[in-house]
Each structure stands twice: as C-alpha cells, then as structure tokens.
N, C-alpha and C. Protein backbone atom coordinates (compact mmCIF):
# COMPACT_ATOMS: atom_id res chain seq x y z
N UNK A 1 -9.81 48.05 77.21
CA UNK A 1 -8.90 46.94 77.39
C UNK A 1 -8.16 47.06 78.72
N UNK A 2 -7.50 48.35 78.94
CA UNK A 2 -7.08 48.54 80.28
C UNK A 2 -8.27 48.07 81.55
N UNK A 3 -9.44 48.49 81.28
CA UNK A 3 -10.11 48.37 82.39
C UNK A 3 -10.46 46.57 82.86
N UNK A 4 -10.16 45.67 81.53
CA UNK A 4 -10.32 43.77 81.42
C UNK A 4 -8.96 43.28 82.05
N UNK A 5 -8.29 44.24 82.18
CA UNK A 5 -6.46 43.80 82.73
C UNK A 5 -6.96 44.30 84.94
N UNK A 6 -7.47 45.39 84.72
CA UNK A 6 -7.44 45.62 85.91
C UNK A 6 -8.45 44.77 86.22
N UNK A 7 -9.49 44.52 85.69
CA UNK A 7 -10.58 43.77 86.64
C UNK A 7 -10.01 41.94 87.16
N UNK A 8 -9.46 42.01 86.21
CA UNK A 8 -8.61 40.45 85.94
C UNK A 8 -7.28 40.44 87.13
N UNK A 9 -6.99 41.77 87.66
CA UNK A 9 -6.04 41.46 88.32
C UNK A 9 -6.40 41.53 89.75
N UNK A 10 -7.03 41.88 89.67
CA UNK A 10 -8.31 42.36 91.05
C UNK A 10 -8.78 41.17 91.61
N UNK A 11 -9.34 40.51 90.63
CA UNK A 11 -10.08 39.20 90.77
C UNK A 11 -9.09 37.99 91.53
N UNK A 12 -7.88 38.36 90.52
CA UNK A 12 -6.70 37.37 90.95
C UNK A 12 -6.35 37.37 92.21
N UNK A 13 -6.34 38.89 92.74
CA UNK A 13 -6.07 39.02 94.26
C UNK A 13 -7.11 39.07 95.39
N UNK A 14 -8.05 39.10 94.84
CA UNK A 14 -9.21 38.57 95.47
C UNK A 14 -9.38 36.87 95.87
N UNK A 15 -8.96 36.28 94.46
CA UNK A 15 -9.25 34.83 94.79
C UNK A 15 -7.79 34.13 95.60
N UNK A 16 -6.54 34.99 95.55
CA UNK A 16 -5.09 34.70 96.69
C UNK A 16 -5.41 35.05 97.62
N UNK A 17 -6.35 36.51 97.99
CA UNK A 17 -6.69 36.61 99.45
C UNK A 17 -7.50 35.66 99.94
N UNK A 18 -8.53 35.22 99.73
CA UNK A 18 -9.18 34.06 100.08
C UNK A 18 -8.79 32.52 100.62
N UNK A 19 -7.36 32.40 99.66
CA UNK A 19 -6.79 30.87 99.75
C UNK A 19 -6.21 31.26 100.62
N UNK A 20 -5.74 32.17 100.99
CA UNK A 20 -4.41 32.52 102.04
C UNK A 20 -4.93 32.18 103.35
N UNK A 21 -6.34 32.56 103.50
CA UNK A 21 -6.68 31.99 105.28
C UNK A 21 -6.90 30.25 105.21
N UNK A 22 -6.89 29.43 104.38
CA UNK A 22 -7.06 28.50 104.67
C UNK A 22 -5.76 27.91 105.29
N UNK A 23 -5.55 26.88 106.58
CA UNK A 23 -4.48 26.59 107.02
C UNK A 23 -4.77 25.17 106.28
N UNK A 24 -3.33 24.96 105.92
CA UNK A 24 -2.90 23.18 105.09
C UNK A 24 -2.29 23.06 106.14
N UNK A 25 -1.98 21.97 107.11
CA UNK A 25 -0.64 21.89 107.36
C UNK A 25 -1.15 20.82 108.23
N UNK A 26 -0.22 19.49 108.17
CA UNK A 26 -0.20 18.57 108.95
C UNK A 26 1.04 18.41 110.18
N UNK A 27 0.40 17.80 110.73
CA UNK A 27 1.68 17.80 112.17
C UNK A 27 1.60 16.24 112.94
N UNK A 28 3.47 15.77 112.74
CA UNK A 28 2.88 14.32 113.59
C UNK A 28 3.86 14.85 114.68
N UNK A 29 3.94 13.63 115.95
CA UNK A 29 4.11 13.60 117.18
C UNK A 29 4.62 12.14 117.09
N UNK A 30 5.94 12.32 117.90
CA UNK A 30 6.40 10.84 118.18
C UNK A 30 7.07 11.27 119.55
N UNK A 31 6.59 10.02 120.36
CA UNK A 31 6.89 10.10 121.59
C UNK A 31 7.28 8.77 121.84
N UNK A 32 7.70 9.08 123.28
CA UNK A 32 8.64 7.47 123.90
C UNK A 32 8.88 7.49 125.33
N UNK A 33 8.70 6.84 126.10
CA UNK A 33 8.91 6.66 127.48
C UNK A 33 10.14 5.97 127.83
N UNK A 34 11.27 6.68 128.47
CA UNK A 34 12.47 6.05 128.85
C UNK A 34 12.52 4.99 130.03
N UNK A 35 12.28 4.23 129.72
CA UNK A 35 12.17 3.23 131.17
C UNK A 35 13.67 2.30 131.20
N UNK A 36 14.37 3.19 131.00
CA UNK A 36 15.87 2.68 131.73
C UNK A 36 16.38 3.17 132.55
N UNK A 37 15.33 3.75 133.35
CA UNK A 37 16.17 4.42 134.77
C UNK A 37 15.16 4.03 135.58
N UNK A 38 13.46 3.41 135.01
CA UNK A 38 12.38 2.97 135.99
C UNK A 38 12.73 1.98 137.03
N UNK A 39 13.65 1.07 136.39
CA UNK A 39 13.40 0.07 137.25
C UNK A 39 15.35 -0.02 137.98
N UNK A 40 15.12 -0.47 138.96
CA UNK A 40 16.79 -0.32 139.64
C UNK A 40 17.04 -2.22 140.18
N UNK A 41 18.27 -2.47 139.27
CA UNK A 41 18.44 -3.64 139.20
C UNK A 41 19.50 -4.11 140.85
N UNK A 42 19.48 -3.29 141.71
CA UNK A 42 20.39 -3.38 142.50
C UNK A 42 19.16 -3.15 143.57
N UNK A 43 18.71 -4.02 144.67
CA UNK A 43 17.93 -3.42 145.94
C UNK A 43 18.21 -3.38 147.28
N UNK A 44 18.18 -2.05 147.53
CA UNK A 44 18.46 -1.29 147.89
C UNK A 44 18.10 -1.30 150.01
C-alpha cells in the first residue's frame, strides 16, 4: 500500500513538472501618438 501512495505521488509530480513549462500568458499593448505639440499654431 505504501509503495500505491508513493507511485501516485511521483506521478503527481511528474504530471506538475510537465504543466509547469508550458507558458499561459497573454499580453496587450496600447499605444498613442501625442500630436499636440506636432503641429505649431503660431508661424514662425
């Protein structure tokens, strides 16, 4: 019985080491261009 606990726990950390390299992860990006200094309302 001891030896169905260890194989079972083995297994368990076998199948967490495995998931662990997979990367999940999403990433957004928000960007914006300041064009209130592009243009100069006074010429110069």
């Amino acid at each position: 019985m001891k030896r169905l606990f260890v194989m079972a726990g083995l297994f368990v950390l076998l199948v967490m080491a495995a998931s662990a390299q997979e990367k999940k992860f999403g990433m957004y990006a928000v960007g914006f261009y300041n064009q209130e200094n592009l243009f100069d309302t006074i010429h110069d």
